[in-house]
N, C-alpha and C. Protein backbone atom coordinates (compact mmCIF):
# COMPACT_ATOMS: atom_id res chain seq x y z
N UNK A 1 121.39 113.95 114.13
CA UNK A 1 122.01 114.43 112.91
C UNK A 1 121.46 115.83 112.63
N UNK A 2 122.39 116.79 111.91
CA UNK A 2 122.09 117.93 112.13
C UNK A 2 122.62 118.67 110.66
N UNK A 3 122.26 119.68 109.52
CA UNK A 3 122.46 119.72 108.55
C UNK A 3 122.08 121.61 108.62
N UNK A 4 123.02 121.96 107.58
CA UNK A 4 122.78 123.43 107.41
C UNK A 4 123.50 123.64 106.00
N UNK A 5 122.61 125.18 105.25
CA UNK A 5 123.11 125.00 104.12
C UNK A 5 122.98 126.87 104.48
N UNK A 6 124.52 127.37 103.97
CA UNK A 6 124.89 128.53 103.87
C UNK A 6 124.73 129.11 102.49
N UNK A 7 124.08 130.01 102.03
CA UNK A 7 123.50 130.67 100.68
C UNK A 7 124.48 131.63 100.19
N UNK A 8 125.03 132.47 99.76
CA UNK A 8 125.84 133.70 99.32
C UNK A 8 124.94 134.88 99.15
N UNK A 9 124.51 135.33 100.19
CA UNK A 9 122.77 136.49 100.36
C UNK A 9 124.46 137.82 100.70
N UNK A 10 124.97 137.43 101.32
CA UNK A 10 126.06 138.73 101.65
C UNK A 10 127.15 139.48 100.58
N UNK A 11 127.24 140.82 100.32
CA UNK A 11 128.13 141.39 99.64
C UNK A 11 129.36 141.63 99.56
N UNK A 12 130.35 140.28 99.29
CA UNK A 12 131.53 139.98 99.71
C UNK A 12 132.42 140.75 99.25
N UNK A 13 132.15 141.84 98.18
CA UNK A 13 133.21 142.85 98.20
C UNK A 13 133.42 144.09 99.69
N UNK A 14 131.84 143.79 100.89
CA UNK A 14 131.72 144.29 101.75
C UNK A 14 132.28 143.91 102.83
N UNK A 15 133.02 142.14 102.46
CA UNK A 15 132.75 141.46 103.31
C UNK A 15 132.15 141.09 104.75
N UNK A 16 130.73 141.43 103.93
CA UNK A 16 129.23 140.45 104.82
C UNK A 16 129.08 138.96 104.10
N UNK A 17 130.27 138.60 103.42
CA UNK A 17 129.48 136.89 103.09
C UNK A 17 131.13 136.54 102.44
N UNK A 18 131.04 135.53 102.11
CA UNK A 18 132.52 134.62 101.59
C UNK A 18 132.37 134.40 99.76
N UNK A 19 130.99 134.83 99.42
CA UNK A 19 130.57 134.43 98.54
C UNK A 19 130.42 132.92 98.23
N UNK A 20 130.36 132.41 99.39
CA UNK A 20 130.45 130.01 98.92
C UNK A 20 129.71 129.93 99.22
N UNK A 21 128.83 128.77 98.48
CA UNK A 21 127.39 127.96 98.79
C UNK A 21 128.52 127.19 100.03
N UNK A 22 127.62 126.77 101.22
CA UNK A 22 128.34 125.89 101.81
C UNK A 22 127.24 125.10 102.88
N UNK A 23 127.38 123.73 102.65
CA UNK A 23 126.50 122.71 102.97
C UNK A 23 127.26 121.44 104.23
N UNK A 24 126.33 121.70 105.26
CA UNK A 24 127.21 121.40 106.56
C UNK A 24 126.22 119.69 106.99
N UNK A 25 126.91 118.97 107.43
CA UNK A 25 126.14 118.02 108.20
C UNK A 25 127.50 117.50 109.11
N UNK A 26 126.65 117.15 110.29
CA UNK A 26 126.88 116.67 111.82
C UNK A 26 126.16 115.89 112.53
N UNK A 27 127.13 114.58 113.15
CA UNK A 27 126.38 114.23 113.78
C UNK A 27 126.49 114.83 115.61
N UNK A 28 125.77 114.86 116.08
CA UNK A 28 126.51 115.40 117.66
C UNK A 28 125.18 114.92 119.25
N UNK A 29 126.25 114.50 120.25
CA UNK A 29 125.31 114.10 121.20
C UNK A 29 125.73 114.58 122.38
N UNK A 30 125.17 114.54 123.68
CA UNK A 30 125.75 115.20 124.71
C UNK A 30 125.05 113.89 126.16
N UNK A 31 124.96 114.23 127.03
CA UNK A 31 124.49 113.58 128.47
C UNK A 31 124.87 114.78 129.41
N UNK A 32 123.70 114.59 130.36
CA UNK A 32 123.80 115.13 131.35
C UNK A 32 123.47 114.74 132.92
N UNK A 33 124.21 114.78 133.96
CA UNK A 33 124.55 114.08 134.76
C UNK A 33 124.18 114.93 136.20
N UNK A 34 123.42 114.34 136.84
CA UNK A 34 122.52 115.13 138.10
C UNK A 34 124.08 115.19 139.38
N UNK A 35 124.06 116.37 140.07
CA UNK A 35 124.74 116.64 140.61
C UNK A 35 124.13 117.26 142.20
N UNK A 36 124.62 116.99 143.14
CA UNK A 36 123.91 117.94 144.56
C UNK A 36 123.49 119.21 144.05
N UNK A 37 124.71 120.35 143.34
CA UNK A 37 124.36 121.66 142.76
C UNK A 37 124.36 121.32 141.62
N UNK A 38 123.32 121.74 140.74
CA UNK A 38 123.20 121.53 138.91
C UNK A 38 123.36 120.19 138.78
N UNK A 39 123.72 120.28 137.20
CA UNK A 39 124.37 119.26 136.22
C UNK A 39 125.68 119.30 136.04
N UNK A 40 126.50 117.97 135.52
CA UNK A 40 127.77 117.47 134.81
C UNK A 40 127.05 117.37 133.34
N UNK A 41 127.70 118.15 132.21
CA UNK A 41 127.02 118.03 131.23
C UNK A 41 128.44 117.24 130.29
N UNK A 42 128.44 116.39 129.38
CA UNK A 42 129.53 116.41 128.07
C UNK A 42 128.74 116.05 127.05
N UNK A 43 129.69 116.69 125.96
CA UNK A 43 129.02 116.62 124.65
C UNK A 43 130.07 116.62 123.37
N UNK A 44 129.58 116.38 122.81
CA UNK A 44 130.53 116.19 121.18
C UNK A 44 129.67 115.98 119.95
N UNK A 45 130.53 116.62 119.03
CA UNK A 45 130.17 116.60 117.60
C UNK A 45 131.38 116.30 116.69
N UNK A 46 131.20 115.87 114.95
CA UNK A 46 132.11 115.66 114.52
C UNK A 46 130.41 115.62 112.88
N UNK A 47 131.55 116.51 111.83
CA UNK A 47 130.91 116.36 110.76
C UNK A 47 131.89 116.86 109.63
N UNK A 48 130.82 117.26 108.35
CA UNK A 48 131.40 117.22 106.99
C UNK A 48 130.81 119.03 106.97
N UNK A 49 131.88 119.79 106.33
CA UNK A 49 131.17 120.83 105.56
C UNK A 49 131.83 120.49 104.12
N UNK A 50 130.84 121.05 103.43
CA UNK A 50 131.20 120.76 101.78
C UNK A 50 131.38 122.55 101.87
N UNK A 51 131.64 123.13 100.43
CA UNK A 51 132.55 124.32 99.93
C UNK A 51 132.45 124.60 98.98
N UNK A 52 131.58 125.76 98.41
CA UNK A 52 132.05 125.93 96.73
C UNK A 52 133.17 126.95 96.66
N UNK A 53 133.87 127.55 95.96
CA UNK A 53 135.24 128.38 96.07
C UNK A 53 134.22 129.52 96.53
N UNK A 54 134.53 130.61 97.42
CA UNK A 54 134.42 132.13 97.69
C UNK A 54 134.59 133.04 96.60
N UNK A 55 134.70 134.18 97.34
CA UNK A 55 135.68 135.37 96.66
C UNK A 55 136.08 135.78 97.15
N UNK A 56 136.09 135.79 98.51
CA UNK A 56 137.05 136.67 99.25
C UNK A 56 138.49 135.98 99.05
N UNK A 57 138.75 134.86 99.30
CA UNK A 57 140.01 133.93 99.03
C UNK A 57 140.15 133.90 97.47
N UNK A 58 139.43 134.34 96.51
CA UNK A 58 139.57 133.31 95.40
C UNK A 58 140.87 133.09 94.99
N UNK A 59 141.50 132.01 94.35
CA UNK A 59 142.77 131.54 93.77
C UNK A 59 143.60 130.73 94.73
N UNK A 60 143.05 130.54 96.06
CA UNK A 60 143.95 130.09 97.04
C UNK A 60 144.15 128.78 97.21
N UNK A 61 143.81 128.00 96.28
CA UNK A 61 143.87 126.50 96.48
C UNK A 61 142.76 126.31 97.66
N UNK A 62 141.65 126.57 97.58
CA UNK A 62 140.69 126.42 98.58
C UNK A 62 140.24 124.95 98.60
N UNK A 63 140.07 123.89 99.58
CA UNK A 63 139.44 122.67 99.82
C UNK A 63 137.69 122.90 99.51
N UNK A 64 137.28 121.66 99.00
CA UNK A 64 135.81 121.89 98.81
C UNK A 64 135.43 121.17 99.84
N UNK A 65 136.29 120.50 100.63
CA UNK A 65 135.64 118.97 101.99
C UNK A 65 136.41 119.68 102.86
N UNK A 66 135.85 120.11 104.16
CA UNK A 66 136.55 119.78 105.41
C UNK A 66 135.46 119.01 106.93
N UNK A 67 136.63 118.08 107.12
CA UNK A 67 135.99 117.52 108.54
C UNK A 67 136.48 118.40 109.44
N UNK A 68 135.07 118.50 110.97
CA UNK A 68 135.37 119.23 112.18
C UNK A 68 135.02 118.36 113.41
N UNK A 69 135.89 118.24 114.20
CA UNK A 69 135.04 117.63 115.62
C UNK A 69 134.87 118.86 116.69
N UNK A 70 134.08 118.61 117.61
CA UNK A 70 133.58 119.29 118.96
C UNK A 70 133.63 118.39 120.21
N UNK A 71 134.38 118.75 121.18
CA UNK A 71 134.29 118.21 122.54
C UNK A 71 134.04 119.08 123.40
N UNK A 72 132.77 118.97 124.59
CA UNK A 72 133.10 119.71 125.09
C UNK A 72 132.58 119.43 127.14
N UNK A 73 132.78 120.09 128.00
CA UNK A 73 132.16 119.78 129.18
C UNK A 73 131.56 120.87 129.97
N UNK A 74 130.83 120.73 130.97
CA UNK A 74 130.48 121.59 131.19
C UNK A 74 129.63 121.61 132.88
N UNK A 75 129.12 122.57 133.67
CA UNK A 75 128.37 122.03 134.99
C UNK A 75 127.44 123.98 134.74
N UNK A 76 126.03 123.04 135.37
CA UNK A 76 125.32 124.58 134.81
C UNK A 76 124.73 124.60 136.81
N UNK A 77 125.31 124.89 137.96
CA UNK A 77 125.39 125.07 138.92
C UNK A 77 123.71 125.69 139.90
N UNK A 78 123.16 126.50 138.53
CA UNK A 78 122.09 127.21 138.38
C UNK A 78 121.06 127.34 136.86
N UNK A 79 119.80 127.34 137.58
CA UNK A 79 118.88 127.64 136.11
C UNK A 79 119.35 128.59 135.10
N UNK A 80 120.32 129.78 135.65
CA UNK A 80 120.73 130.91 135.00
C UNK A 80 122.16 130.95 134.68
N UNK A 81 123.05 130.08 135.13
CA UNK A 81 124.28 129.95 134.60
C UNK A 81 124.54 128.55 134.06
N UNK A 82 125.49 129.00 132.79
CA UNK A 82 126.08 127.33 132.66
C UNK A 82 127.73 127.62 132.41
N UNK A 83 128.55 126.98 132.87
CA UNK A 83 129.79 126.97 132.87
C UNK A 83 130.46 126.14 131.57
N UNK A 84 131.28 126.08 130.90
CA UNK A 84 131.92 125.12 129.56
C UNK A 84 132.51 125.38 129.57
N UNK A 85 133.60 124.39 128.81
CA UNK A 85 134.76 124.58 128.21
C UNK A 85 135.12 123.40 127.18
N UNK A 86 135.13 124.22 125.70
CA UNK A 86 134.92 123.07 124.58
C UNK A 86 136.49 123.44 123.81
N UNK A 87 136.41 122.41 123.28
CA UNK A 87 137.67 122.40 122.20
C UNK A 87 137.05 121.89 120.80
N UNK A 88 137.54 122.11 119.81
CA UNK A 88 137.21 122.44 118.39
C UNK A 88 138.34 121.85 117.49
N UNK A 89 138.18 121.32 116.66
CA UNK A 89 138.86 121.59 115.36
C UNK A 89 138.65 120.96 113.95
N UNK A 90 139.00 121.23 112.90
CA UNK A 90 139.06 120.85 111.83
C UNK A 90 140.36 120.93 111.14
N UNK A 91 139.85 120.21 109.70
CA UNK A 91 140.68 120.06 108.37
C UNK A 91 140.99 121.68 108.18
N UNK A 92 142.09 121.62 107.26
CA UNK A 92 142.51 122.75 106.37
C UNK A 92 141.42 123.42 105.54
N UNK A 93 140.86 124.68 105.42
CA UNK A 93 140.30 125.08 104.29
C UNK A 93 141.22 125.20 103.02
N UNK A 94 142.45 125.44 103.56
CA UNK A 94 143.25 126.03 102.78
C UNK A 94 144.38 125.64 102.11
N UNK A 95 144.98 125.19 101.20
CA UNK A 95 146.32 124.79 100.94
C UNK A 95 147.34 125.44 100.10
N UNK A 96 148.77 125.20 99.87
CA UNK A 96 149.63 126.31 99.53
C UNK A 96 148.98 127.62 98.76
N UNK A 97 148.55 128.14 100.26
CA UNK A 97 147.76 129.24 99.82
C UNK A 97 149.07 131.00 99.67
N UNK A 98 149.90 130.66 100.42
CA UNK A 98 151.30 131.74 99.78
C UNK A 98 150.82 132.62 101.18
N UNK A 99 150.00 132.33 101.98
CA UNK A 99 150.22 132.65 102.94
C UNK A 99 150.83 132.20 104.34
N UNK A 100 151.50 132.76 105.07
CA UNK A 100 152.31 131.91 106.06
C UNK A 100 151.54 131.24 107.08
N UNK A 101 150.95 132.52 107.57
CA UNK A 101 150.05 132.01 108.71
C UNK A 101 149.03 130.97 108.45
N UNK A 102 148.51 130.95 107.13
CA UNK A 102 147.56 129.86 106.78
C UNK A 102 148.60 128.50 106.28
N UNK A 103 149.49 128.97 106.09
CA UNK A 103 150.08 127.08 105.27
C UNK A 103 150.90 126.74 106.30
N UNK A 104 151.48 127.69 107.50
CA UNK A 104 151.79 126.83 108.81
C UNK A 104 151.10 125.73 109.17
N UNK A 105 149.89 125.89 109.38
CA UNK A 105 148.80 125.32 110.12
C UNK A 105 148.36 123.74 109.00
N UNK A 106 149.03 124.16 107.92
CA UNK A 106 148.67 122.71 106.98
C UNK A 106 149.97 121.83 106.73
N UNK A 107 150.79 122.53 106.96
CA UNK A 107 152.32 121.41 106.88
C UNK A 107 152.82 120.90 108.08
N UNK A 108 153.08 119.16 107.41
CA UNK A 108 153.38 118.40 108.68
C UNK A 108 154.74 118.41 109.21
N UNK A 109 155.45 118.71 109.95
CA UNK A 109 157.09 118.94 110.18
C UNK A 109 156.99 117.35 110.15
């Protein structure tokens, strides 16, 4: 289990920060698997970030909950290389936010 808490230290009229407290927990595990060359590595995660509203978005119907998962695999061939390829995703931050590109991504056809 794994936990992080994001502060508002950045000057979001600069945007260096979002202006949101934002408080993350995950759980996530991986294995790794002996190979002639290197490792077979897989791994995954899946958690909660919590959200207080920003300012860079403010007014947008912003979510205060979103869930994310992580999958990912990988072979590290050498002490000095590792090879991956992960996939990602989560919940909406966002809802009828009046933007297209963002409320595509939240409506179900």
């Amino acid at each position: 289990m794994r936990a992080a808490l994001k502060l508002p230290t950045g000057d979001s009229d600069q945007l260096h920060g979002s202006g949101s407290t934002d408080l993350a927990l995950w759980l996530s595990a991986g294995s790794a698997f002996p190979l002639p060359t290197g490792h077979f590595v897989i791994y995954g995660a899946a958690g909660l970030l919590g959200m207080t509203e920003g300012k860079i978005f403010k007014g947008l119907n912003s979510e205060t909950l979103s869930a994310s998962v992580a999958f990912g695999v990988g072979w590290d061939p050498f002490s000095w290389l590792a090879l991956k390829i992960q996939a990602d995703a989560h919940t909406p931050f966002y809802r009828e936010s009046g933007l297209k590109e963002v409320d595509a991504l939240t409506q179900s056809s």
